[in-house]
PDB file of N, CA and C in Angstrom:
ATOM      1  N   UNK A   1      43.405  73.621   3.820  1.00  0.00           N
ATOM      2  CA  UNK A   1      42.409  74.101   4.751  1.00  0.00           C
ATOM      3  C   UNK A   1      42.753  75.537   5.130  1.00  0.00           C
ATOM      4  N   UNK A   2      41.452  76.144   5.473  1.00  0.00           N
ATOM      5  CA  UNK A   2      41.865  77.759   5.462  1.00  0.00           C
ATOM      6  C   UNK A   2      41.353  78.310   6.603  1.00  0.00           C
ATOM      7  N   UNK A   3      42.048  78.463   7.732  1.00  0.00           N
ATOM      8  CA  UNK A   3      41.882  78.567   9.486  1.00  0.00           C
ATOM      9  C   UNK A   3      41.516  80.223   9.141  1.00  0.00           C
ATOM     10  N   UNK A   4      40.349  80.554   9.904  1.00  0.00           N
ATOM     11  CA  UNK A   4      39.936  81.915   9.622  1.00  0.00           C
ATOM     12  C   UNK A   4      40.150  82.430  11.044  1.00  0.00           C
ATOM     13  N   UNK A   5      40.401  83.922  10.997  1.00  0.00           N
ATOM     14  CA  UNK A   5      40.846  84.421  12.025  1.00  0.00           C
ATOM     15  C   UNK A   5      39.545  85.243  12.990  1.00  0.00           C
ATOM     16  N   UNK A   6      40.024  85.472  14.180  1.00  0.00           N
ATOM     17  CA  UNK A   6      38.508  85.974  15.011  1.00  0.00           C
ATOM     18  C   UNK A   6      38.283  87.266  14.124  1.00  0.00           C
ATOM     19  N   UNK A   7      38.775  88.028  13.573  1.00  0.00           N
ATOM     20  CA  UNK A   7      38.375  89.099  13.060  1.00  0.00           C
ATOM     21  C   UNK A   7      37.599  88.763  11.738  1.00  0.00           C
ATOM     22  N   UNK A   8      38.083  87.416  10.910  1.00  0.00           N
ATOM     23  CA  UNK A   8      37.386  86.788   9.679  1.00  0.00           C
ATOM     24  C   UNK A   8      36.175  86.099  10.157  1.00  0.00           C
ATOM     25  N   UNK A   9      36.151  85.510  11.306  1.00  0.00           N
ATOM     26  CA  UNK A   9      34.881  85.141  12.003  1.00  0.00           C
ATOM     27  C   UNK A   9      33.441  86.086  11.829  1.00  0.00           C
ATOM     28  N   UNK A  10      34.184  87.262  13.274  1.00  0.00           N
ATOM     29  CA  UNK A  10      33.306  88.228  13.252  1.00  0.00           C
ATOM     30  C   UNK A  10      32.711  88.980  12.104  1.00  0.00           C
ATOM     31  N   UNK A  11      33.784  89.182  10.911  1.00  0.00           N
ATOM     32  CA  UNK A  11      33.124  89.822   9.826  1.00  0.00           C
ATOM     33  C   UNK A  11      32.012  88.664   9.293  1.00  0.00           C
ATOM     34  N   UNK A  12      31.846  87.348   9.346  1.00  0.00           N
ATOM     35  CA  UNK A  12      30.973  86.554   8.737  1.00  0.00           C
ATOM     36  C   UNK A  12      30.021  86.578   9.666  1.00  0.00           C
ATOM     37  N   UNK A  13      30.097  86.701  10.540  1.00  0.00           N
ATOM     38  CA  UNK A  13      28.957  86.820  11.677  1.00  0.00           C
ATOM     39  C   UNK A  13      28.090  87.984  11.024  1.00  0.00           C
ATOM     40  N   UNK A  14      28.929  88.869  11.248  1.00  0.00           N
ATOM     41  CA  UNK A  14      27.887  90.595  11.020  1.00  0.00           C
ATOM     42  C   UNK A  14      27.727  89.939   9.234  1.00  0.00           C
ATOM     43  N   UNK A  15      27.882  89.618   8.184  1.00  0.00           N
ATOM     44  CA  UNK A  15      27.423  89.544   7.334  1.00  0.00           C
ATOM     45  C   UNK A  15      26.332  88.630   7.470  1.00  0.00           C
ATOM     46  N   UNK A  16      26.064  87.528   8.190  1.00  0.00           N
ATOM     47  CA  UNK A  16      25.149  86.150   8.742  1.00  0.00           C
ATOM     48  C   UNK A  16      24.423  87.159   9.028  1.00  0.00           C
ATOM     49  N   UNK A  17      24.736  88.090  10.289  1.00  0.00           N
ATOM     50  CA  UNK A  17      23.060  88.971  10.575  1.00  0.00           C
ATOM     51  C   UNK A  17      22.666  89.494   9.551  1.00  0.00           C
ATOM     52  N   UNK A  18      23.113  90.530   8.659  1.00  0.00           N
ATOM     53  CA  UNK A  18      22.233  90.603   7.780  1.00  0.00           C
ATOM     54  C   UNK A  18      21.317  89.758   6.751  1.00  0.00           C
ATOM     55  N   UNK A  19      22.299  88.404   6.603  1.00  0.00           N
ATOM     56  CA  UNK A  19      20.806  87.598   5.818  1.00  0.00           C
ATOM     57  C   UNK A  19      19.982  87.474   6.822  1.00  0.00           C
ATOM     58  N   UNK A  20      20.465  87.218   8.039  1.00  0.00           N
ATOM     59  CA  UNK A  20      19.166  86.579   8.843  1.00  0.00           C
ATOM     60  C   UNK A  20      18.374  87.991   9.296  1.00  0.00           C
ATOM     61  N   UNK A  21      18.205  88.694   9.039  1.00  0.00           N
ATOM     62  CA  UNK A  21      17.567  90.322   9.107  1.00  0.00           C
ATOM     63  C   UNK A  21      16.535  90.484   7.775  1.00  0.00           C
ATOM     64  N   UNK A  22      17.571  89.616   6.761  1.00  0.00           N
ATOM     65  CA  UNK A  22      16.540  89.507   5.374  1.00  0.00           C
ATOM     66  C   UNK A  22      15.574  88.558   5.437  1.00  0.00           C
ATOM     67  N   UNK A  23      16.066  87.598   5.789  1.00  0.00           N
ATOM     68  CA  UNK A  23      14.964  86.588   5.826  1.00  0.00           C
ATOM     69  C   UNK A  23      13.630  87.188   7.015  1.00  0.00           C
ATOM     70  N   UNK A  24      13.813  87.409   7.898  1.00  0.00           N
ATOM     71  CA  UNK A  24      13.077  88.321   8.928  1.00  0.00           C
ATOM     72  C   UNK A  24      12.095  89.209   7.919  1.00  0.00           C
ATOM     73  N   UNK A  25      12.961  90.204   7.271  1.00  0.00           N
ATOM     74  CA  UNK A  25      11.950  91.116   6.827  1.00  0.00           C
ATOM     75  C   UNK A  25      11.354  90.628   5.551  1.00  0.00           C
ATOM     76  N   UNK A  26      11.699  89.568   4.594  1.00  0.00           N
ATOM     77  CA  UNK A  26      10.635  88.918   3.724  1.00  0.00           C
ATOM     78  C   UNK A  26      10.026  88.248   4.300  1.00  0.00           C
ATOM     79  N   UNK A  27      10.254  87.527   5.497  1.00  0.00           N
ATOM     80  CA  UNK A  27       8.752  86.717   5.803  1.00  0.00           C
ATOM     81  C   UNK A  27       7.592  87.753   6.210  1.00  0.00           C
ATOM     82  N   UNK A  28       7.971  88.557   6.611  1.00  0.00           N
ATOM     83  CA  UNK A  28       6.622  89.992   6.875  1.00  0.00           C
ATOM     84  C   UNK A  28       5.864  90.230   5.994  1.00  0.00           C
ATOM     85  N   UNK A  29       6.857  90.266   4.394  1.00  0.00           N
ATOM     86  CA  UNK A  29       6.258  90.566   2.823  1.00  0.00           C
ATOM     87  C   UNK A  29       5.871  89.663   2.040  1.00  0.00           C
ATOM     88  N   UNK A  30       5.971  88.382   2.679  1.00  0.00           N
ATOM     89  CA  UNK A  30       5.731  87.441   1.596  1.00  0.00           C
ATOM     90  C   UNK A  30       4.095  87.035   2.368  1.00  0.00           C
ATOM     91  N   UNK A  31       3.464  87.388   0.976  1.00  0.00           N
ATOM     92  CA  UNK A  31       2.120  86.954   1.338  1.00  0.00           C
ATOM     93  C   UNK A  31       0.973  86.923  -0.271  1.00  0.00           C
ATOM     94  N   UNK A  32       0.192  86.524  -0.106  1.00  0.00           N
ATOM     95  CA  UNK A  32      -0.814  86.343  -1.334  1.00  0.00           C
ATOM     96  C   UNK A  32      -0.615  87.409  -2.128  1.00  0.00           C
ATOM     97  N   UNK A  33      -0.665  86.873  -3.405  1.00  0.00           N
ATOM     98  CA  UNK A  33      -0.332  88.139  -4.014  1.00  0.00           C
ATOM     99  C   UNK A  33       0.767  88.548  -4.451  1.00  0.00           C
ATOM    100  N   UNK A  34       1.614  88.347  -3.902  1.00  0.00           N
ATOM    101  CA  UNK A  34       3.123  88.856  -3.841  1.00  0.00           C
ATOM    102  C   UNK A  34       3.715  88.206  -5.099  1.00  0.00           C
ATOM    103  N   UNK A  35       4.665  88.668  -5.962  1.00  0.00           N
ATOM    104  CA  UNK A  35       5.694  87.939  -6.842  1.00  0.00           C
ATOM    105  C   UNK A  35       6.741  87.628  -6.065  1.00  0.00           C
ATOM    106  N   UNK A  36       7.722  86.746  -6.570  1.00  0.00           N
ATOM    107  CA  UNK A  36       8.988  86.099  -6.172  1.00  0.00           C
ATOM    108  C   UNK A  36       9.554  87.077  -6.563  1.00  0.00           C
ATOM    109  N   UNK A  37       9.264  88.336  -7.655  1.00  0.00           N
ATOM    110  CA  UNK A  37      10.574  88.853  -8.009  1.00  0.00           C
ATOM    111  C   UNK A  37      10.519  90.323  -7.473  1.00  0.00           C
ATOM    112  N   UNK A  38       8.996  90.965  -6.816  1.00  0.00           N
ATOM    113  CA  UNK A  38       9.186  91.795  -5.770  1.00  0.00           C
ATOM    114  C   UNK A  38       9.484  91.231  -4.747  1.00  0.00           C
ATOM    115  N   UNK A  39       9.817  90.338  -4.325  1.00  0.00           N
ATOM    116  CA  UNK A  39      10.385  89.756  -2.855  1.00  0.00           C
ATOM    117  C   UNK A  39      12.180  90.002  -3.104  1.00  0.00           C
ATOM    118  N   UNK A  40      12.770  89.679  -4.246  1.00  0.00           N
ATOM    119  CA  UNK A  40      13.892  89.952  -4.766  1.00  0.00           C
ATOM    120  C   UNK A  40      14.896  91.283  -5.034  1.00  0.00           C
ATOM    121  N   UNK A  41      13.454  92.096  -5.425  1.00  0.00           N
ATOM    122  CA  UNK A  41      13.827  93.435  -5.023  1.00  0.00           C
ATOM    123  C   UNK A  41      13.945  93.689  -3.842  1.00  0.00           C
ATOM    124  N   UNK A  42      12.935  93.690  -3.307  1.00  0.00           N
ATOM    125  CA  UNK A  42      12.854  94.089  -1.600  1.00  0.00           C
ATOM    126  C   UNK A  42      14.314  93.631  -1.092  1.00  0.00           C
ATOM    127  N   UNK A  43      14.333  92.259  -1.289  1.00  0.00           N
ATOM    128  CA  UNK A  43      15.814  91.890  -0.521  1.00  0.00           C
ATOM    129  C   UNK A  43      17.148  92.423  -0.565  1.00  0.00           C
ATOM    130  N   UNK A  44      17.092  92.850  -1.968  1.00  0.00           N
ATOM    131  CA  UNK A  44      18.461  93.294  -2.926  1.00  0.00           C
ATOM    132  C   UNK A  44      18.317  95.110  -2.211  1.00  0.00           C
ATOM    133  N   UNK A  45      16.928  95.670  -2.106  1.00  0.00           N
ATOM    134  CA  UNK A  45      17.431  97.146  -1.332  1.00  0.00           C
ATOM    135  C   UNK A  45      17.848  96.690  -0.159  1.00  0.00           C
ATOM    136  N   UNK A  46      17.204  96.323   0.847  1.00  0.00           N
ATOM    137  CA  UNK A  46      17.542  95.908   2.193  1.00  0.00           C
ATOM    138  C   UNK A  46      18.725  95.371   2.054  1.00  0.00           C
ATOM    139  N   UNK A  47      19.273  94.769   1.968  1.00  0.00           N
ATOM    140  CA  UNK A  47      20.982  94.253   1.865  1.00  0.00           C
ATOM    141  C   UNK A  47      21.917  95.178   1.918  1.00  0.00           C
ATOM    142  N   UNK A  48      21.454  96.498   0.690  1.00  0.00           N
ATOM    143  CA  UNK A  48      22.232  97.458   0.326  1.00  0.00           C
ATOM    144  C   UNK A  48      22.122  98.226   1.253  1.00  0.00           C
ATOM    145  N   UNK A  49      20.685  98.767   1.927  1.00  0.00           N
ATOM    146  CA  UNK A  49      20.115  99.331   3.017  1.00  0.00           C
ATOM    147  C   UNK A  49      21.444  98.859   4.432  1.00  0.00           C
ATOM    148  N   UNK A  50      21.519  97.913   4.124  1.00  0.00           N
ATOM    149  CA  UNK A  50      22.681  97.621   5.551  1.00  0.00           C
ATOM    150  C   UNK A  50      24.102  97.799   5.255  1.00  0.00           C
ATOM    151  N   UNK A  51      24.281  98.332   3.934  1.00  0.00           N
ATOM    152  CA  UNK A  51      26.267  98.534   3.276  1.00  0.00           C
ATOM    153  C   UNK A  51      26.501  97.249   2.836  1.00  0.00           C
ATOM    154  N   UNK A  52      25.830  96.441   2.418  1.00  0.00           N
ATOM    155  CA  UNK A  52      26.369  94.954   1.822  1.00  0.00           C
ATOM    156  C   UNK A  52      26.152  94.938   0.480  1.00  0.00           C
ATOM    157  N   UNK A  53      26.262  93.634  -0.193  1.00  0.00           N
ATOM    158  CA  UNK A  53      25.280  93.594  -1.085  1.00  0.00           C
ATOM    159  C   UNK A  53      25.332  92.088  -1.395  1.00  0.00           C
ATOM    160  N   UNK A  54      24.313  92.222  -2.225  1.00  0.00           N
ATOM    161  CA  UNK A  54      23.802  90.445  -2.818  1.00  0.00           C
ATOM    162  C   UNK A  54      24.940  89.850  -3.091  1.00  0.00           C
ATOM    163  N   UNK A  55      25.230  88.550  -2.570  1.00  0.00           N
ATOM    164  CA  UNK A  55      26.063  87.789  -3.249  1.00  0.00           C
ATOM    165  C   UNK A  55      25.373  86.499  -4.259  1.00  0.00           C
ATOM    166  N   UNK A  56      24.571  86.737  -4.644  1.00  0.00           N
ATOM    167  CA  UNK A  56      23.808  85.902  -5.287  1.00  0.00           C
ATOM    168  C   UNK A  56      23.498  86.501  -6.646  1.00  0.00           C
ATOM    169  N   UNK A  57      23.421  88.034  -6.513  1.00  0.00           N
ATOM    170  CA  UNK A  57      23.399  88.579  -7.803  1.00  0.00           C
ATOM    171  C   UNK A  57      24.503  89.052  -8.530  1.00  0.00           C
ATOM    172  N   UNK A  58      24.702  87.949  -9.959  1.00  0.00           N
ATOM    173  CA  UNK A  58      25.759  88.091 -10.988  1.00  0.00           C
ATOM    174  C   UNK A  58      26.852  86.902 -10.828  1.00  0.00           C
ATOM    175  N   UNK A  59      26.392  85.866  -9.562  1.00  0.00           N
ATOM    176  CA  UNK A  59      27.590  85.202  -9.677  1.00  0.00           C
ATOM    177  C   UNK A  59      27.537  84.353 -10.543  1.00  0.00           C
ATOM    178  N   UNK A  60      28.341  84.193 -11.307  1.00  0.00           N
ATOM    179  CA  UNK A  60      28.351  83.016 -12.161  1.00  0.00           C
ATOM    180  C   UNK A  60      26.873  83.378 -13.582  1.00  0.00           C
ATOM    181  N   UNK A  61      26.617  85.181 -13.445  1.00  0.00           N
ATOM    182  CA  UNK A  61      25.421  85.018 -14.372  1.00  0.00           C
ATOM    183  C   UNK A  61      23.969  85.240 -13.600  1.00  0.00           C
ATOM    184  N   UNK A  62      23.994  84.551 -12.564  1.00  0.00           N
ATOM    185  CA  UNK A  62      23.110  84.599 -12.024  1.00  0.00           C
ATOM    186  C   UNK A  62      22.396  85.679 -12.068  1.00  0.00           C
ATOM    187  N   UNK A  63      20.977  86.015 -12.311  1.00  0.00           N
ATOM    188  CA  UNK A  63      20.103  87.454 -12.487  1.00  0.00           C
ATOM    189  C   UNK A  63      19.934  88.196 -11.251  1.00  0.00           C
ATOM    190  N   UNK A  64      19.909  87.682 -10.035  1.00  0.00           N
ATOM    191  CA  UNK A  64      18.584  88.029  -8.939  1.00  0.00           C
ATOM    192  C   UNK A  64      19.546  88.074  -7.338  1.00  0.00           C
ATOM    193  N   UNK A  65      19.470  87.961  -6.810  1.00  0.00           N
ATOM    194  CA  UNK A  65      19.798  88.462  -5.169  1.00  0.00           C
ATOM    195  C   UNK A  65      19.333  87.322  -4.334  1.00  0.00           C
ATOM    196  N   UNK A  66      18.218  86.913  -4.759  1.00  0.00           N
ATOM    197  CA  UNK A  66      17.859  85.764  -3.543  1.00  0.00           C
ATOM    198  C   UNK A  66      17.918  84.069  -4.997  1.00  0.00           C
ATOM    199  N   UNK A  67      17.522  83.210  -4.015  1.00  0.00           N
ATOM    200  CA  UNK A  67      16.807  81.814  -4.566  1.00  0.00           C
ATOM    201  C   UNK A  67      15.720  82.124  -4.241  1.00  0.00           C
ATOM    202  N   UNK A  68      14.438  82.387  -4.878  1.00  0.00           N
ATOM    203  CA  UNK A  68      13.121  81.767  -4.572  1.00  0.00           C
ATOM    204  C   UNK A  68      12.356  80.890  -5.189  1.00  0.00           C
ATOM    205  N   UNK A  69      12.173  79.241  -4.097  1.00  0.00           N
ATOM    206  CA  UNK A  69      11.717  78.190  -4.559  1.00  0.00           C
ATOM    207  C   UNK A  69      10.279  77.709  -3.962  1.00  0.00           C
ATOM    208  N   UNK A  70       8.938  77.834  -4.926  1.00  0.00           N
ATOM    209  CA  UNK A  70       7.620  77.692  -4.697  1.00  0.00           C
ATOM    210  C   UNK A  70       7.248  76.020  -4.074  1.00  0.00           C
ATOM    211  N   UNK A  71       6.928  75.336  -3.496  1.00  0.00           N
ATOM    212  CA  UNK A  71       6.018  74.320  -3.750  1.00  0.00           C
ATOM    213  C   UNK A  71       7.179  73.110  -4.241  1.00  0.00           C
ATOM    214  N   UNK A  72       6.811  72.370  -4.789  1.00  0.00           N
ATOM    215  CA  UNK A  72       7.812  71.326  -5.470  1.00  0.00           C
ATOM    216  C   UNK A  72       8.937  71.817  -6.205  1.00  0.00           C
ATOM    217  N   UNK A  73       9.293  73.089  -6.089  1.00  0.00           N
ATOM    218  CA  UNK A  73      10.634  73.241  -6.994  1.00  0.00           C
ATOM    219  C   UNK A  73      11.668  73.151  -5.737  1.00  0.00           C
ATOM    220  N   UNK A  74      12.446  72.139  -6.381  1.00  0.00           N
ATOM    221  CA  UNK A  74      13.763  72.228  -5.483  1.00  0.00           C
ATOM    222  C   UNK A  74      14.399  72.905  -5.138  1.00  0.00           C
ATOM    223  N   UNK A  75      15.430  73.531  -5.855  1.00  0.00           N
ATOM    224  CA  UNK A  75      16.226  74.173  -4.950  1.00  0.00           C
ATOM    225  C   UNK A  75      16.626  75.198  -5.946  1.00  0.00           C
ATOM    226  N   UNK A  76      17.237  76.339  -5.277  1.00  0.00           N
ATOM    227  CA  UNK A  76      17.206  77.665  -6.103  1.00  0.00           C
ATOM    228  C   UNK A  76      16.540  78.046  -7.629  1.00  0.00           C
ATOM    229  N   UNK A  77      15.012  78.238  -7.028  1.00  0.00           N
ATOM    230  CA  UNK A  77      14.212  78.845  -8.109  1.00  0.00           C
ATOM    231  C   UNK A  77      14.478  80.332  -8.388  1.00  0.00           C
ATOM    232  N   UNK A  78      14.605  81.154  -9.561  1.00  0.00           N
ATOM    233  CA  UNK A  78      14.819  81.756 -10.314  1.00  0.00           C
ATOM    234  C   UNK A  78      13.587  82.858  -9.713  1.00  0.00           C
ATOM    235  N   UNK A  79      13.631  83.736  -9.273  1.00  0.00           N
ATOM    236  CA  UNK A  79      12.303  85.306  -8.624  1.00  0.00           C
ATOM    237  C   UNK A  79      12.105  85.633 -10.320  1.00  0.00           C
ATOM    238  N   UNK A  80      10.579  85.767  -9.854  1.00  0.00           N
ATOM    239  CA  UNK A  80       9.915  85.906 -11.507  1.00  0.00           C
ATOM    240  C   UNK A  80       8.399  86.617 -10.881  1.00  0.00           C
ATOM    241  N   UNK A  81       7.621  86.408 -12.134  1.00  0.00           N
ATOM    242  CA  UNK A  81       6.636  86.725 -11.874  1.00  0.00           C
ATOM    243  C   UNK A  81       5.442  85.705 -11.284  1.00  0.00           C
ATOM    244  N   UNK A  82       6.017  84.840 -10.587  1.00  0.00           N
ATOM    245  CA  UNK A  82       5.005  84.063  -9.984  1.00  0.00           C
ATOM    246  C   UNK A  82       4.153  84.687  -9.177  1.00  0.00           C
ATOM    247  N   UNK A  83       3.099  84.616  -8.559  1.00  0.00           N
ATOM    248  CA  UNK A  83       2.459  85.471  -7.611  1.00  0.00           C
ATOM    249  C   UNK A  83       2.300  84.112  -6.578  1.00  0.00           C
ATOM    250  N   UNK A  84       2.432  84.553  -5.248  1.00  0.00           N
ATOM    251  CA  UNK A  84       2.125  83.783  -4.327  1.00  0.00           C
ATOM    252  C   UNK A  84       1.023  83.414  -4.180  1.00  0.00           C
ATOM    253  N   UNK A  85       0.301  81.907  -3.828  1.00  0.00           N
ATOM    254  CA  UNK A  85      -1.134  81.495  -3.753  1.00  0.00           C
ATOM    255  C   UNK A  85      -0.916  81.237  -2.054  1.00  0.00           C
ATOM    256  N   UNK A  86      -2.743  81.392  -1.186  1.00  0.00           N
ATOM    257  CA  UNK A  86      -2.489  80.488  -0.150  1.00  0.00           C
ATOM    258  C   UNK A  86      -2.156  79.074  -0.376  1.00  0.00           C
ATOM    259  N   UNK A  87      -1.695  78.912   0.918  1.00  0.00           N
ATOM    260  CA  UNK A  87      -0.765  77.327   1.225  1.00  0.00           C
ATOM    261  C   UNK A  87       0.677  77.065   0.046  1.00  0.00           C
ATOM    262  N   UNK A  88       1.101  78.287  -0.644  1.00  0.00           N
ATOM    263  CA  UNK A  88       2.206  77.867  -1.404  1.00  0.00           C
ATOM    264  C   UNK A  88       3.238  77.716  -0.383  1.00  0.00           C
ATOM    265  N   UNK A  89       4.262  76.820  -0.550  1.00  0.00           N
ATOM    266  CA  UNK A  89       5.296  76.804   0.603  1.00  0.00           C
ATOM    267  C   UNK A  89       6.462  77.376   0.075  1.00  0.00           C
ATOM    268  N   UNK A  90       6.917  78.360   0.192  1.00  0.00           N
ATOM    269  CA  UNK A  90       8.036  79.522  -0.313  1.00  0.00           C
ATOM    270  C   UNK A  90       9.413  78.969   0.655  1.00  0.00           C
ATOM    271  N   UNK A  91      10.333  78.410   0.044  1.00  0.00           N
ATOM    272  CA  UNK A  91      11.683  78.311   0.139  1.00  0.00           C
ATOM    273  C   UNK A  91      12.855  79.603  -0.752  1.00  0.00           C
ATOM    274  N   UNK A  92      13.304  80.389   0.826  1.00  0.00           N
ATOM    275  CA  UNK A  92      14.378  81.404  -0.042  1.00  0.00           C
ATOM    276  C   UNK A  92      15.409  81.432   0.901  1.00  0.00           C
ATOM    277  N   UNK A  93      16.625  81.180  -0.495  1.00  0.00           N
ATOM    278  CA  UNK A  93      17.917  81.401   0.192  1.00  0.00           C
ATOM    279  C   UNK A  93      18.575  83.099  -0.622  1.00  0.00           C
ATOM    280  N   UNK A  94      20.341  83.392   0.568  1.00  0.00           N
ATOM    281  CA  UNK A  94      19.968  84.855   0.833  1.00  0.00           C
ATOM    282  C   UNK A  94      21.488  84.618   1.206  1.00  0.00           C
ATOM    283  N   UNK A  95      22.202  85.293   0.194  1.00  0.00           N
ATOM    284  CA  UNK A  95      23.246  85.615   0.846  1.00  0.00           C
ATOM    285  C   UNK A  95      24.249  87.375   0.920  1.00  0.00           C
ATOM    286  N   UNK A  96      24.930  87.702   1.335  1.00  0.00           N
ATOM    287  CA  UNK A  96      24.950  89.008   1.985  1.00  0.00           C
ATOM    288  C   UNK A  96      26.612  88.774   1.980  1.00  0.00           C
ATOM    289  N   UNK A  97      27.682  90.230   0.746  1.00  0.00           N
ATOM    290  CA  UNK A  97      28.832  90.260   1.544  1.00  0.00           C
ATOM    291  C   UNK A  97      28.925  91.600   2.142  1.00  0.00           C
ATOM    292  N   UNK A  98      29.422  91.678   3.251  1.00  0.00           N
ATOM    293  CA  UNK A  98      29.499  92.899   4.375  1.00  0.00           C
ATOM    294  C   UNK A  98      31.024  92.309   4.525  1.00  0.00           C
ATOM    295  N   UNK A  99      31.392  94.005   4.094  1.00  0.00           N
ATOM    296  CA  UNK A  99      33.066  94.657   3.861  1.00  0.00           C
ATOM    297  C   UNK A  99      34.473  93.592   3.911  1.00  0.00           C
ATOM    298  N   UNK A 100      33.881  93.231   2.145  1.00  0.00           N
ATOM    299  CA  UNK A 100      34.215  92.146   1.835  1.00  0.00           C
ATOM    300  C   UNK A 100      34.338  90.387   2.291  1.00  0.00           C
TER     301      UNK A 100
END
């Protein structure tokens, strides 16, 4: 087990605000019309925009910065060229490392 220290805390905190800052500013952008994989961009500047960056992009291969999952897809869908329809239900996960 790996007891993290208040200073290892706080750095996960300030990295936590920035996803939760991302998620904030894609729900503003996500709307009809929209692709999953300009939502991906958007996220991947904004991240950088705050001194972080994607931890989602390259791990393990991985292409993209966020998960975005449409409608019945489970869980971490792949940002592509889907375009958003009304009533699609958009699931995105978002993760962020800030100074290390």
């Amino acid at each position: 087990m790996t007891v993290k220290s208040k200073a290892d805390i706080e750095r996960m905190r300030l990295a936590g605000k920035v996803v939760a800052d991302t998620l904030d500013m894609l729900k503003s952008i996500a709307k009809v019309g929209v692709t999953t994989l300009e939502l991906d961009r958007a996220a991947e500047e904004f991240i950088r925009s705050k001194g972080a960056i994607p931890s989602f992009l390259n791990y393990n291969g991985y292409p993209n910065s966020i998960c975005a999952s449409v409608n019945s897809q489970v869980v971490h869908g792949i940002p592509g060229a889907y375009k958003l329809k009304d009533g699609d239900i958009l699931s995105v996960d978002v993760g962020a490392v800030l100074d290390g």
